[in-house]
PDB file of N, CA and C in Angstrom:
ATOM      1  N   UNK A   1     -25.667 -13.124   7.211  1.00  0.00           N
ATOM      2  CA  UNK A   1     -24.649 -13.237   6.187  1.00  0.00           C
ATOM      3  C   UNK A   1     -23.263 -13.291   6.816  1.00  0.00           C
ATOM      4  N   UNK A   2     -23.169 -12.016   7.603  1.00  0.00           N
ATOM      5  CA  UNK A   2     -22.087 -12.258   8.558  1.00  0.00           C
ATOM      6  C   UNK A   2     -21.385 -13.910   9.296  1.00  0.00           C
ATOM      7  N   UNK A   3     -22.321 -15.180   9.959  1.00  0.00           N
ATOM      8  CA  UNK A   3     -21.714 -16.070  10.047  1.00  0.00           C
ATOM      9  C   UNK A   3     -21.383 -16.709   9.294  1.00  0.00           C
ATOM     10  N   UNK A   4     -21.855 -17.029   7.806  1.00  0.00           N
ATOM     11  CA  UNK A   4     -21.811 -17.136   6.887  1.00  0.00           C
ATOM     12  C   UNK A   4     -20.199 -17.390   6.017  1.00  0.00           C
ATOM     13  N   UNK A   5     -20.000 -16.081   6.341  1.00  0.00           N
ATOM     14  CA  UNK A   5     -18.929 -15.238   5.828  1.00  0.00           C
ATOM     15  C   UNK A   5     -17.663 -15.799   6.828  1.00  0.00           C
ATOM     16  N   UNK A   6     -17.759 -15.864   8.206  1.00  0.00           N
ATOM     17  CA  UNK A   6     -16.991 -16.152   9.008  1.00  0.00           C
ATOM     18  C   UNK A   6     -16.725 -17.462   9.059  1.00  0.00           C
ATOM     19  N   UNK A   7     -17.463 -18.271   8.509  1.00  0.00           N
ATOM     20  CA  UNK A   7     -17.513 -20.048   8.499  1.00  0.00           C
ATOM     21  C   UNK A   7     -16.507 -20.164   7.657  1.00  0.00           C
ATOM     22  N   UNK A   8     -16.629 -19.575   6.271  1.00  0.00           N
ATOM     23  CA  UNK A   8     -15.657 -19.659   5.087  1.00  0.00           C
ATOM     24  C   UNK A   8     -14.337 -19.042   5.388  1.00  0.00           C
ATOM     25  N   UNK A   9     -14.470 -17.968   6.327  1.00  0.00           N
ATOM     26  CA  UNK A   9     -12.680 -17.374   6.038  1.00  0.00           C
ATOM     27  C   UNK A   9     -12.116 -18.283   7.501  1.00  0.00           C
ATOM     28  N   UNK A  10     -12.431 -18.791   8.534  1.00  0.00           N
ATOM     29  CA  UNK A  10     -12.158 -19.854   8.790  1.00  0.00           C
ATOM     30  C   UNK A  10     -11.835 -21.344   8.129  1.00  0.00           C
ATOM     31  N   UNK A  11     -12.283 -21.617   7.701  1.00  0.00           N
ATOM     32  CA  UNK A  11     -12.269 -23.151   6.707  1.00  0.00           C
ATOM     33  C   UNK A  11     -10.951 -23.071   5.428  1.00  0.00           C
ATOM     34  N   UNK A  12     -11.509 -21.586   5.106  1.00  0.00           N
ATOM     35  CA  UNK A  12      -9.876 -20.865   4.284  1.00  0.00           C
ATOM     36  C   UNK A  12      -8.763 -21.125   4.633  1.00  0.00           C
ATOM     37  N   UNK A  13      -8.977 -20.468   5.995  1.00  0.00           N
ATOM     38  CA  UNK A  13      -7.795 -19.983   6.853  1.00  0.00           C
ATOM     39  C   UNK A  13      -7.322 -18.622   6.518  1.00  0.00           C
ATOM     40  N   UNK A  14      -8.621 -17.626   6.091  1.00  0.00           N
ATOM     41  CA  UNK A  14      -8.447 -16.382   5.891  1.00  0.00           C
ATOM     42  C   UNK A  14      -8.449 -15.403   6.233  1.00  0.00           C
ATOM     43  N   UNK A  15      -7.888 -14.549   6.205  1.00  0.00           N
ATOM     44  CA  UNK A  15      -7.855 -13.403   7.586  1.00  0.00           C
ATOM     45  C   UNK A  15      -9.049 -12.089   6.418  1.00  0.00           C
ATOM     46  N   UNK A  16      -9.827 -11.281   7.422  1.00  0.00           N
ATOM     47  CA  UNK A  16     -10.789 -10.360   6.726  1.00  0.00           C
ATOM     48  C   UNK A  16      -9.542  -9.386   5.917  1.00  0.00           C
ATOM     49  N   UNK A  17      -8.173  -9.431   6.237  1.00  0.00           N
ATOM     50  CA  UNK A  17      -7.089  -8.256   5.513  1.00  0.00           C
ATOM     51  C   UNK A  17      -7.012  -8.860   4.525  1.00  0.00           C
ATOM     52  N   UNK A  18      -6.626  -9.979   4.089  1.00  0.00           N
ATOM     53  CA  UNK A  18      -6.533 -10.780   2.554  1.00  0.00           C
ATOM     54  C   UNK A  18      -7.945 -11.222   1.813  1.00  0.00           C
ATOM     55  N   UNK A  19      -8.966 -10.970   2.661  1.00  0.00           N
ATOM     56  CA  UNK A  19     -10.215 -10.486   1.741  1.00  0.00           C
ATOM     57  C   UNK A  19      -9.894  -9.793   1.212  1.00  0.00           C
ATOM     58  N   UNK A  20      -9.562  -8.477   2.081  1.00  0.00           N
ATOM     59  CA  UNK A  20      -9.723  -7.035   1.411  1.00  0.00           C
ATOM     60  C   UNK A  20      -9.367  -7.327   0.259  1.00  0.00           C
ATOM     61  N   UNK A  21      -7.856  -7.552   0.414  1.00  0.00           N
ATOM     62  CA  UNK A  21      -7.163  -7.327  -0.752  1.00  0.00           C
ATOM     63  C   UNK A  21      -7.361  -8.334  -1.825  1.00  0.00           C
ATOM     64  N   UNK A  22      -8.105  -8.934  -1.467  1.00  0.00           N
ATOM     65  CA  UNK A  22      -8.457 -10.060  -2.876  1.00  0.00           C
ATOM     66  C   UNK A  22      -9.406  -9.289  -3.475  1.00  0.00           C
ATOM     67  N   UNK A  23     -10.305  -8.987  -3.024  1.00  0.00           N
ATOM     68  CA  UNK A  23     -11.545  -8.162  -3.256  1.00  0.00           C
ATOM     69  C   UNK A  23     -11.877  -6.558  -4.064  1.00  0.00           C
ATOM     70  N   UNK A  24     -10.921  -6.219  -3.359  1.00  0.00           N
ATOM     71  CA  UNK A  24     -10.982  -4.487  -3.099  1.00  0.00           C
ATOM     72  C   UNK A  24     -11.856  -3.641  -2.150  1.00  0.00           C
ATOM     73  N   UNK A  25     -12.312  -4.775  -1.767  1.00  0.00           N
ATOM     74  CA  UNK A  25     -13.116  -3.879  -0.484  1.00  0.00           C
ATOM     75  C   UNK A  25     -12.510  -3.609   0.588  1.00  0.00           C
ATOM     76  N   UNK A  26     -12.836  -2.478   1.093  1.00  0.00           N
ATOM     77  CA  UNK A  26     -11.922  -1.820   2.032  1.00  0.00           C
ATOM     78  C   UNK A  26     -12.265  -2.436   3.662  1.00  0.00           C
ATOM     79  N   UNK A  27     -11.013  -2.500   4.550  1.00  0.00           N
ATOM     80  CA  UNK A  27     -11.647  -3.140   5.826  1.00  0.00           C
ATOM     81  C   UNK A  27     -12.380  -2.849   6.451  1.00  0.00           C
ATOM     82  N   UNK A  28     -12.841  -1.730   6.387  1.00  0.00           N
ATOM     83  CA  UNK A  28     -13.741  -0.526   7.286  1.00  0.00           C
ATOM     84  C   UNK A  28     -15.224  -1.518   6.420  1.00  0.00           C
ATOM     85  N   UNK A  29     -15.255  -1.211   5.457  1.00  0.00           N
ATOM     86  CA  UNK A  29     -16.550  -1.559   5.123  1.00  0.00           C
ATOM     87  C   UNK A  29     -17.279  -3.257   5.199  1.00  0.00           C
ATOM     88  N   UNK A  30     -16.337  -4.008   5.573  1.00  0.00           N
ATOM     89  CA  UNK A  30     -15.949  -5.282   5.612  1.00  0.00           C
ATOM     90  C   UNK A  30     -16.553  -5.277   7.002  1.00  0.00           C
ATOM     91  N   UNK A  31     -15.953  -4.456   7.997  1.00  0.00           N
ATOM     92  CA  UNK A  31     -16.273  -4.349   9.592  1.00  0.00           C
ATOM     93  C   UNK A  31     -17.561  -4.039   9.290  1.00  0.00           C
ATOM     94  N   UNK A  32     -18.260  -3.302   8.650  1.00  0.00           N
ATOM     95  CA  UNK A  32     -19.357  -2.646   9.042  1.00  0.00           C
ATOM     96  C   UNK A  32     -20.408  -3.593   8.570  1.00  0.00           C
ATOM     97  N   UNK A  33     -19.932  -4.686   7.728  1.00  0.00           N
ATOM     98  CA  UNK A  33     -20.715  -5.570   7.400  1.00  0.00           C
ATOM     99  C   UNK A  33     -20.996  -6.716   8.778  1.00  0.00           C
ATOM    100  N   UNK A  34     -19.514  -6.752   9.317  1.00  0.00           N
ATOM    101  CA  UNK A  34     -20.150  -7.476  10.802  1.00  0.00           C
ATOM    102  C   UNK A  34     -20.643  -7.114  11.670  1.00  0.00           C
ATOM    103  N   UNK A  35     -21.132  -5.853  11.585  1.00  0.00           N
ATOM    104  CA  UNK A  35     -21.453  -4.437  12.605  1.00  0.00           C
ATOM    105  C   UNK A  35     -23.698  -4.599  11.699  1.00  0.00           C
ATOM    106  N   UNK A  36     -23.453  -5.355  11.095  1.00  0.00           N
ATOM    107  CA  UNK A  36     -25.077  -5.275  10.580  1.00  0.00           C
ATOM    108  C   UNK A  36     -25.308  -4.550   9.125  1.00  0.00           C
ATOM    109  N   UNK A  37     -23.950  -3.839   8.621  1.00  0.00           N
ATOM    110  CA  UNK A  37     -24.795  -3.175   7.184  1.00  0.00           C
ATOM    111  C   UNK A  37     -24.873  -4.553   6.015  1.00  0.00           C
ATOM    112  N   UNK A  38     -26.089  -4.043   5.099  1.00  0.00           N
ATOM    113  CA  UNK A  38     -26.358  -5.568   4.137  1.00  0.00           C
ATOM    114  C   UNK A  38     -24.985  -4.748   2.777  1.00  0.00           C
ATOM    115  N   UNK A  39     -24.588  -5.903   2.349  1.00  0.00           N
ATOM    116  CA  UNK A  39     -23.315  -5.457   1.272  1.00  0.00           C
ATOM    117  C   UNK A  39     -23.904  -5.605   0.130  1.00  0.00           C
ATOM    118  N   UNK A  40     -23.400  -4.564  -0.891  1.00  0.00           N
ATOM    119  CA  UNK A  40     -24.114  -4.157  -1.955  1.00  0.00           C
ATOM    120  C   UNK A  40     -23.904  -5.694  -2.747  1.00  0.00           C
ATOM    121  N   UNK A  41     -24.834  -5.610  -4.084  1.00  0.00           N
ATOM    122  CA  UNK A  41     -24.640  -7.039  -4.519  1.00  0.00           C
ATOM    123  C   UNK A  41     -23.489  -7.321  -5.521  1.00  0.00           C
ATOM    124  N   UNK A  42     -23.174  -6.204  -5.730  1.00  0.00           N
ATOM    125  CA  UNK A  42     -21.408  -5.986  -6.392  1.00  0.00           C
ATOM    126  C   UNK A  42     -21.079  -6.526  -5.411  1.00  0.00           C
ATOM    127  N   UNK A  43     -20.313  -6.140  -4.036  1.00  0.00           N
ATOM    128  CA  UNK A  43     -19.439  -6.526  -3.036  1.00  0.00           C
ATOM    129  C   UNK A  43     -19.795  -7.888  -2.953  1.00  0.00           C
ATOM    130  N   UNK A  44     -20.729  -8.349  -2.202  1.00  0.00           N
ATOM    131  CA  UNK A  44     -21.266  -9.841  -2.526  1.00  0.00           C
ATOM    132  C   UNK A  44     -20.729 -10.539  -3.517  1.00  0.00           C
ATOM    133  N   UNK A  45     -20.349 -10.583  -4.989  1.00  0.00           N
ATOM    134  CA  UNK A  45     -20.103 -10.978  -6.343  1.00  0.00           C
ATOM    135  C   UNK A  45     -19.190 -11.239  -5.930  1.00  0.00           C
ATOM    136  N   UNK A  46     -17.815  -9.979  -5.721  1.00  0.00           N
ATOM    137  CA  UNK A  46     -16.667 -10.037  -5.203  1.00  0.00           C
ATOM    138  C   UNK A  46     -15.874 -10.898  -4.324  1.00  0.00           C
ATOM    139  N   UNK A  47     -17.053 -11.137  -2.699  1.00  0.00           N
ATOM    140  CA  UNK A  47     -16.295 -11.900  -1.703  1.00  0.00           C
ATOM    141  C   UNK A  47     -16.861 -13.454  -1.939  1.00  0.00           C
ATOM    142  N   UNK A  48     -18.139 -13.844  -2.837  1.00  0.00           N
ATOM    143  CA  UNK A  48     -18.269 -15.304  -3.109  1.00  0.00           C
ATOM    144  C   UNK A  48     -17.272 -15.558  -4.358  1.00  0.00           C
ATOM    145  N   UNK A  49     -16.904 -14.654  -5.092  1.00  0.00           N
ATOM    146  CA  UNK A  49     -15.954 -15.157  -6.277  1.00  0.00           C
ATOM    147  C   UNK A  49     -14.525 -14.806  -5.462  1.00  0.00           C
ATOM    148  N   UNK A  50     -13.757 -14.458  -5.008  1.00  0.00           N
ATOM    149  CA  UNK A  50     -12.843 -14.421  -3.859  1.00  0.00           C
ATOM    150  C   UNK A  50     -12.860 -15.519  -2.653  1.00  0.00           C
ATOM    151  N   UNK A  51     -14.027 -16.394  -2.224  1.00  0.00           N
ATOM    152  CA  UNK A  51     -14.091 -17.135  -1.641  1.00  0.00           C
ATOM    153  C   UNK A  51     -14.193 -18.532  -2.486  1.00  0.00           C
ATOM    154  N   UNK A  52     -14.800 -18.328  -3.899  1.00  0.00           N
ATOM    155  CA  UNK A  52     -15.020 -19.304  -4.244  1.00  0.00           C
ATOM    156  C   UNK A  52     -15.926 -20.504  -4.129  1.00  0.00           C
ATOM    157  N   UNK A  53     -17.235 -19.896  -3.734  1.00  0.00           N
ATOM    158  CA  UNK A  53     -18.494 -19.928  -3.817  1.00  0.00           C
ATOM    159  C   UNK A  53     -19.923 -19.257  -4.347  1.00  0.00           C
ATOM    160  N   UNK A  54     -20.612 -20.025  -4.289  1.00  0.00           N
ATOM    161  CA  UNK A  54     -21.945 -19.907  -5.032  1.00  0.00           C
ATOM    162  C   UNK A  54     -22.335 -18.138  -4.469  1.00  0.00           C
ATOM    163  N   UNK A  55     -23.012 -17.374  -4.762  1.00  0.00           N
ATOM    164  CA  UNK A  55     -24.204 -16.616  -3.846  1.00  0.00           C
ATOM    165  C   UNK A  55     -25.073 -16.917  -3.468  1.00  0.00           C
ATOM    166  N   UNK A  56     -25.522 -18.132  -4.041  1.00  0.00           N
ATOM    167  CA  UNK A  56     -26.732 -18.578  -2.791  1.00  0.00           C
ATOM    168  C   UNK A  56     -26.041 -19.471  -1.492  1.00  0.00           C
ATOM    169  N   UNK A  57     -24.627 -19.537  -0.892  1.00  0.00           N
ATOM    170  CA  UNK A  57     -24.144 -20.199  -0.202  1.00  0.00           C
ATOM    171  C   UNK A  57     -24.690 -18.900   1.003  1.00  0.00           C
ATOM    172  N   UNK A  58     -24.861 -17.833   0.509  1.00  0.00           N
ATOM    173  CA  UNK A  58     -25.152 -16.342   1.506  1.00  0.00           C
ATOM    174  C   UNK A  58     -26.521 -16.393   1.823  1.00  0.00           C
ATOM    175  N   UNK A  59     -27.254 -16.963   1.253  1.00  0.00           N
ATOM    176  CA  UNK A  59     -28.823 -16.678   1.325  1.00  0.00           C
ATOM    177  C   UNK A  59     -29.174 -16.945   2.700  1.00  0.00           C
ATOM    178  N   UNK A  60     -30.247 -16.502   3.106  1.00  0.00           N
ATOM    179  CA  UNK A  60     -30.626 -16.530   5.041  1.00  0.00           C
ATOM    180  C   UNK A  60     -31.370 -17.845   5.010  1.00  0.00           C
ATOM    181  N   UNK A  61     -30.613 -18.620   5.572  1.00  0.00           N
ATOM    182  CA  UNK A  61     -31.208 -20.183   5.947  1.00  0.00           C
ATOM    183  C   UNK A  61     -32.376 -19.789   6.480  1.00  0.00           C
ATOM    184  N   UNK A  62     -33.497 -20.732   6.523  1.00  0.00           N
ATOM    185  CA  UNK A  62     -34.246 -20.800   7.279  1.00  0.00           C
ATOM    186  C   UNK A  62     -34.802 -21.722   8.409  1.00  0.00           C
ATOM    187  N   UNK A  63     -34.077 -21.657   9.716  1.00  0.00           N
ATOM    188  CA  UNK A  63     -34.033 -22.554  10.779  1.00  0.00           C
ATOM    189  C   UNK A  63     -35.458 -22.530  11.757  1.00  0.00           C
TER     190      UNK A  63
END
């Protein structure tokens, strides 16, 4: 989910601090999502409607 996530705030041109604050999720927990924790499916809701994408744009490809 993590590259995922990093593809889009690149392509944005978004920094993970103006997530936060679009979001309300805090940066710590934001980090810990690139650190491996899975984000609740509230938070999820939050950073694809803040990004302005689907939730299945998150789903684990299968390569």
């Amino acid at each position: 989910m993590w590259n995922q996530l990093e593809e889009l705030l690149k392509a944005k041109k978004m920094s993970r601090y103006k997530l936060s604050k679009l979001t309300g999720i805090r940066q710590t927990t934001l980090q810990s999502y690139k650190d491996g924790a899975e984000p609740s499916f509230k938070n999820m809701i939050k950073i694809a409607d803040a990004l302005d994408v689907s939730l299945d744009y998150f789903r684990k490809r299968d390569d």
